[in-house]
N, C-alpha and C. Protein backbone atom coordinates (compact mmCIF):
# COMPACT_ATOMS: atom_id res chain seq x y z
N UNK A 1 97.33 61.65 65.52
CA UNK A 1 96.21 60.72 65.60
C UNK A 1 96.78 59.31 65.72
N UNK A 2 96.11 58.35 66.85
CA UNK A 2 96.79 56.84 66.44
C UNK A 2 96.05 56.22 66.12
N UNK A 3 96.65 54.78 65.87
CA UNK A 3 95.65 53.65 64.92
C UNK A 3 95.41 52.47 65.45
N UNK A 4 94.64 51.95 65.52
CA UNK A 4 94.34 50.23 66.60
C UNK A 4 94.03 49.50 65.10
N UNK A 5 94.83 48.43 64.62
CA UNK A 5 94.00 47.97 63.55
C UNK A 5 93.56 46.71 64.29
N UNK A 6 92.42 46.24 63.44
CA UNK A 6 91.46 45.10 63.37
C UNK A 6 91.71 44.37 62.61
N UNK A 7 92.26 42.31 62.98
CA UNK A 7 92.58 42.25 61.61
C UNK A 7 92.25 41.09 61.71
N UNK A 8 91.27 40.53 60.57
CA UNK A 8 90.22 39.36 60.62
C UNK A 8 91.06 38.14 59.50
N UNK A 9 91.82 37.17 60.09
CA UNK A 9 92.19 36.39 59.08
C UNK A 9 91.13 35.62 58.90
N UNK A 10 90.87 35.54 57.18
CA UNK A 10 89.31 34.91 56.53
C UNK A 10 89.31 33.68 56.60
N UNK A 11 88.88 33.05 56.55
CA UNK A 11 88.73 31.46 56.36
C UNK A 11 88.29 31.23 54.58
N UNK A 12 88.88 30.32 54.44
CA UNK A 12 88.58 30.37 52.64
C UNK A 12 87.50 30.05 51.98
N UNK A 13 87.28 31.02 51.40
CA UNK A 13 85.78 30.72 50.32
C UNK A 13 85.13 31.81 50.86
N UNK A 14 85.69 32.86 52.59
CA UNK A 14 84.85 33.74 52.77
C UNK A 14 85.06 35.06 52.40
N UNK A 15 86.03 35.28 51.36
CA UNK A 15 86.23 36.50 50.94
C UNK A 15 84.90 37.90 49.74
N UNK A 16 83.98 36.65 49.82
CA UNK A 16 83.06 37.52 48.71
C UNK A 16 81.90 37.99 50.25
N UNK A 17 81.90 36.85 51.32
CA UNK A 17 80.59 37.50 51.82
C UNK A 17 81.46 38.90 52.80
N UNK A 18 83.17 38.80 52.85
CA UNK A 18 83.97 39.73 53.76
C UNK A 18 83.79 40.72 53.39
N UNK A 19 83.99 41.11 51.87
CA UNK A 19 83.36 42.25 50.87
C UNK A 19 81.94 42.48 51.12
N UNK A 20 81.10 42.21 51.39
CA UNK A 20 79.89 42.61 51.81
C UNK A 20 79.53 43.01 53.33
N UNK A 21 80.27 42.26 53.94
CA UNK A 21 80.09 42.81 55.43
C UNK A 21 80.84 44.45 55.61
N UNK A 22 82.20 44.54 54.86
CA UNK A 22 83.38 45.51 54.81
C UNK A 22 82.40 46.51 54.34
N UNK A 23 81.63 46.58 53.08
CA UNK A 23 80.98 47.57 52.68
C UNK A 23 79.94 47.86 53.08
N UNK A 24 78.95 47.29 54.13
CA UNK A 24 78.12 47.85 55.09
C UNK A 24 78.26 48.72 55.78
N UNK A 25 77.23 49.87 56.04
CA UNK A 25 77.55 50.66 56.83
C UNK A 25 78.02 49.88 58.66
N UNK A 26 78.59 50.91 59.35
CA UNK A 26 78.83 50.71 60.48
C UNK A 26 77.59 50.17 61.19
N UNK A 27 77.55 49.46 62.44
CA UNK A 27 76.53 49.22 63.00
C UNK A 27 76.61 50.24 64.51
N UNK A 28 77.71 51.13 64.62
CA UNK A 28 77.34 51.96 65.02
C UNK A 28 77.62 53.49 64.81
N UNK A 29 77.66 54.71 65.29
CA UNK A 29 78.22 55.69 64.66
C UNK A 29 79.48 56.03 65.31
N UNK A 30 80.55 55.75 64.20
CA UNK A 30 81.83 56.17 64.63
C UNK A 30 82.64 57.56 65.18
N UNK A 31 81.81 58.83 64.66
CA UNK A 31 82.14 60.00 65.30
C UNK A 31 81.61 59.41 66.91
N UNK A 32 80.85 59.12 67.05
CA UNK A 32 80.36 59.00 68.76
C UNK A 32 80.64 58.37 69.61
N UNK A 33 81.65 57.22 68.85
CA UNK A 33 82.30 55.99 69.32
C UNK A 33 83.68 56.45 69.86
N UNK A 34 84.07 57.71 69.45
CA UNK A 34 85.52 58.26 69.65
C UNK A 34 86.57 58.29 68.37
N UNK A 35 85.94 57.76 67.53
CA UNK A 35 86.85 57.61 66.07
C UNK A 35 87.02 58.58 65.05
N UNK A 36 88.12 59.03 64.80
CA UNK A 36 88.24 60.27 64.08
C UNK A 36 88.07 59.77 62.15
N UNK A 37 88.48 58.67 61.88
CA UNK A 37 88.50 58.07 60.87
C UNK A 37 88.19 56.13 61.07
N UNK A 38 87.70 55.48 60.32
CA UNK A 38 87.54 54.61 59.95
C UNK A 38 88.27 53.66 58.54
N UNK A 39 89.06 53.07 58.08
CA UNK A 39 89.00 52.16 56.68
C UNK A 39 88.75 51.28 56.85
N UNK A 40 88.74 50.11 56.29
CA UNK A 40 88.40 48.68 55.88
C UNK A 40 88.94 48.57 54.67
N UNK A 41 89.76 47.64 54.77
CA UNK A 41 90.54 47.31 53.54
C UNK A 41 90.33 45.26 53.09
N UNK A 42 90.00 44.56 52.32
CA UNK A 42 89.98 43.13 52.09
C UNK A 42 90.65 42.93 51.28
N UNK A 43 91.72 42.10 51.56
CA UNK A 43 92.20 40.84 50.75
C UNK A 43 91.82 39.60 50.45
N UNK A 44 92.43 38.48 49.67
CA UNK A 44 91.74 37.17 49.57
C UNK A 44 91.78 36.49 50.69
N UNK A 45 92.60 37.18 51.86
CA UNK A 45 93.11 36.55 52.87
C UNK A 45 92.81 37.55 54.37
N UNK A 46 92.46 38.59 54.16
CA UNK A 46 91.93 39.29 55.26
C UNK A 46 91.47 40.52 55.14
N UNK A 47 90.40 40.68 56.11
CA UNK A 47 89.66 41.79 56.43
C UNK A 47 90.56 42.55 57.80
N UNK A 48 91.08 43.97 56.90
CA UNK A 48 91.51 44.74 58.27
C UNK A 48 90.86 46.57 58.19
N UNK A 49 90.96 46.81 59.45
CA UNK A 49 89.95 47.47 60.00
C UNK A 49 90.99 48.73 60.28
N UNK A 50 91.14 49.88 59.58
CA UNK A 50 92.15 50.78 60.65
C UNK A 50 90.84 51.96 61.18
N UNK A 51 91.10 51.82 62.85
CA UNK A 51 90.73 53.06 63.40
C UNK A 51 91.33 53.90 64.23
N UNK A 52 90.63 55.11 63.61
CA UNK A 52 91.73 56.30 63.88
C UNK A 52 91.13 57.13 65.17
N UNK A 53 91.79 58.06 65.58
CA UNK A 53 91.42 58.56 66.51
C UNK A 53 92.24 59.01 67.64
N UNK A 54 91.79 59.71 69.16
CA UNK A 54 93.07 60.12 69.66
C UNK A 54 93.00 59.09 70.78
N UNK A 55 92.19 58.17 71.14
CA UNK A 55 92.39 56.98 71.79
C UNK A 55 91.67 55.79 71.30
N UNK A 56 92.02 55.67 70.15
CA UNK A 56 91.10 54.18 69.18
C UNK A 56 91.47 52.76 70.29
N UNK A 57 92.20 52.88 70.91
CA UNK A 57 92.38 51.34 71.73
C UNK A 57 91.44 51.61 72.43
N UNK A 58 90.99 52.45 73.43
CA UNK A 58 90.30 52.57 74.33
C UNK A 58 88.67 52.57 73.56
N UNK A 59 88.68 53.14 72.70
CA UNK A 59 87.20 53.46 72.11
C UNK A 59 86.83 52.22 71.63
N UNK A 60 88.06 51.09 70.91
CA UNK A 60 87.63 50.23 70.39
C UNK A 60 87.18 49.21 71.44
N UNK A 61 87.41 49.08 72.45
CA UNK A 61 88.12 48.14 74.19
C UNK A 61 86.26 48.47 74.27
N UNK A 62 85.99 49.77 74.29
CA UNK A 62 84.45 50.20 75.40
C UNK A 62 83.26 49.78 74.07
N UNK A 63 83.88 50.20 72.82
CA UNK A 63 82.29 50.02 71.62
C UNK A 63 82.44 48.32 71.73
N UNK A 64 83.73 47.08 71.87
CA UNK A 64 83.04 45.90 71.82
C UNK A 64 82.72 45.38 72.80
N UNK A 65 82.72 46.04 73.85
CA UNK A 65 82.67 45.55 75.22
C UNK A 65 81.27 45.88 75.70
N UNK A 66 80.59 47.15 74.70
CA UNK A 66 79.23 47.37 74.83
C UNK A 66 78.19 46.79 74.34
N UNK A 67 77.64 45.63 75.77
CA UNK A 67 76.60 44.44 74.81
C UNK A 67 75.60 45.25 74.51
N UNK A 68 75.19 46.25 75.16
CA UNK A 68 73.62 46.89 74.84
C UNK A 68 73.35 47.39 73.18
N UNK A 69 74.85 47.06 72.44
CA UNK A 69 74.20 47.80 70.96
C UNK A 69 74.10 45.76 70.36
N UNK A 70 72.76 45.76 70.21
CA UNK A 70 72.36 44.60 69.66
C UNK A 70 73.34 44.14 67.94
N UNK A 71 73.15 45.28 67.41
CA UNK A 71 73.20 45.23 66.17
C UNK A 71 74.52 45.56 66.09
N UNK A 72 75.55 45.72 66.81
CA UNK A 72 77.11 45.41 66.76
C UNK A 72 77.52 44.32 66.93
N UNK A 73 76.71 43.58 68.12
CA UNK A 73 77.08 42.59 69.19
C UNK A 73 76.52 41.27 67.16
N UNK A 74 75.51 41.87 66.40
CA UNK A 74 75.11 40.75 65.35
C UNK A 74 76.47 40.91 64.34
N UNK A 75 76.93 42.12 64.01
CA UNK A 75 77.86 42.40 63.23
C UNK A 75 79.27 41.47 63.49
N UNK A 76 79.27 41.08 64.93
CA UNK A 76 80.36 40.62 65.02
C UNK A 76 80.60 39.46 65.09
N UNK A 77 79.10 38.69 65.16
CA UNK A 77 79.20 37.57 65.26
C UNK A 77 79.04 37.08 63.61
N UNK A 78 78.56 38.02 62.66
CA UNK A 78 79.03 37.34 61.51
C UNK A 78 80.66 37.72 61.14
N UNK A 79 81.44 38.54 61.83
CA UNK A 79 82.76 38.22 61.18
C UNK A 79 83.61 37.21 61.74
N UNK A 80 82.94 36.50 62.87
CA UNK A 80 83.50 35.18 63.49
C UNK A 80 83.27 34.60 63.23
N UNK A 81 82.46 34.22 62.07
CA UNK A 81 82.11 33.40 61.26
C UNK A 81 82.59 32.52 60.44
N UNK A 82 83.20 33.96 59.41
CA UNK A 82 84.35 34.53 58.26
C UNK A 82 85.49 34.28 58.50
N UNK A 83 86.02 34.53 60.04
CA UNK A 83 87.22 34.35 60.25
C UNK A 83 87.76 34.47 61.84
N UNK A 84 89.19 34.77 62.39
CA UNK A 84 89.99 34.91 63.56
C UNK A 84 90.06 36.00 63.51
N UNK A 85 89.89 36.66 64.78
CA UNK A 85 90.36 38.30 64.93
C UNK A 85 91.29 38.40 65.68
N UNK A 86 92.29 39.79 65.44
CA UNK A 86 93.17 39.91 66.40
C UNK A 86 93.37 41.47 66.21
N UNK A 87 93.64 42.17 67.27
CA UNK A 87 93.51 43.62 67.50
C UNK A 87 94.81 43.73 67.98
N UNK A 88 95.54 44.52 67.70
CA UNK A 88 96.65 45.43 68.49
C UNK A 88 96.33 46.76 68.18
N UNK A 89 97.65 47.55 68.26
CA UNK A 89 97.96 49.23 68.67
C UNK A 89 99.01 49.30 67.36
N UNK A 90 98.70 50.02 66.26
CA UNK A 90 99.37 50.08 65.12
C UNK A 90 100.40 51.65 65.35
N UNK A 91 101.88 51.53 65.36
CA UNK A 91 102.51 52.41 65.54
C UNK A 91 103.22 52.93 64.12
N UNK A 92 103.14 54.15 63.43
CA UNK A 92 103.50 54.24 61.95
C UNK A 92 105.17 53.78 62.42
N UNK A 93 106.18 53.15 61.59
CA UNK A 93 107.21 52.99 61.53
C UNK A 93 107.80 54.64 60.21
N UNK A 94 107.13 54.55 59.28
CA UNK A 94 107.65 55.30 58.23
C UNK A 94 106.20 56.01 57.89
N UNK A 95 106.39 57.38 57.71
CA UNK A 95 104.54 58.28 57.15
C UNK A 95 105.58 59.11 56.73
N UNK A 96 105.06 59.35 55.28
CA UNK A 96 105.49 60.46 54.50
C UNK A 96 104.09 61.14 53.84
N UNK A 97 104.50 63.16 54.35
CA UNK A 97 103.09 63.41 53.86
C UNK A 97 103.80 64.85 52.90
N UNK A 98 102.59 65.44 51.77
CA UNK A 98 103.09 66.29 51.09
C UNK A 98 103.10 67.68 52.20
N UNK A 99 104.51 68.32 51.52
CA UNK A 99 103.96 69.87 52.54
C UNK A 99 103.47 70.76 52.29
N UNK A 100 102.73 70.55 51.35
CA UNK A 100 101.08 71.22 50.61
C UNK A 100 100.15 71.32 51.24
N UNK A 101 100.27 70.08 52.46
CA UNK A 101 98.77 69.82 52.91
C UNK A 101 97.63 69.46 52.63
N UNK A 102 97.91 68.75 51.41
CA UNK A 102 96.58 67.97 50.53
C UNK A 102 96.76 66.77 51.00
């Protein structure tokens, strides 16, 4: 599976409303979007986004590029608000997993 992260450096003082946007549901549905997994993780200093999937660059490239979902196109304009975004292609350097399979 690969990972495209999303990564919103906050502007200061906006870390309580970043926590509220982070814990909203999606504004759209991510199984349909191409995404096998979703996180959101916040710091005092940034909101980042990992999505998973077997082409998250591409899925992520076509869901923001799609003006017709109103209520994404609003979602995003409050995290430009909050902060700078910047997207790349996240490649694991080091993944260690149990061989249990849990």
């Amino acid at each position: 599976m690969k990972q495209v992260l999303v990564v919103f450096h906050l502007r200061e003082g906006s870390e309580l409303e970043a926590a509220r946007l982070a814990a909203a549901d999606p504004p759209f549905d991510p199984e349909e979007a191409g995404f096998k997994r979703l996180t959101v993780y916040v710091t005092h200093r940034e909101a980042i986004f990992v999505l998973e999937g077997e082409e998250p660059e591409w899925s992520e490239d076509d869901l923001v590029d799609d003006f017709l979902q109103p209520a994404l196109r609003d979602r995003l304009d409050e995290w430009r608000k909050l902060a700078d975004v910047q997207t790349w292609p996240a490649h694991p350097i080091f993944l260690w997993e149990s061989s249990t399979g849990e």
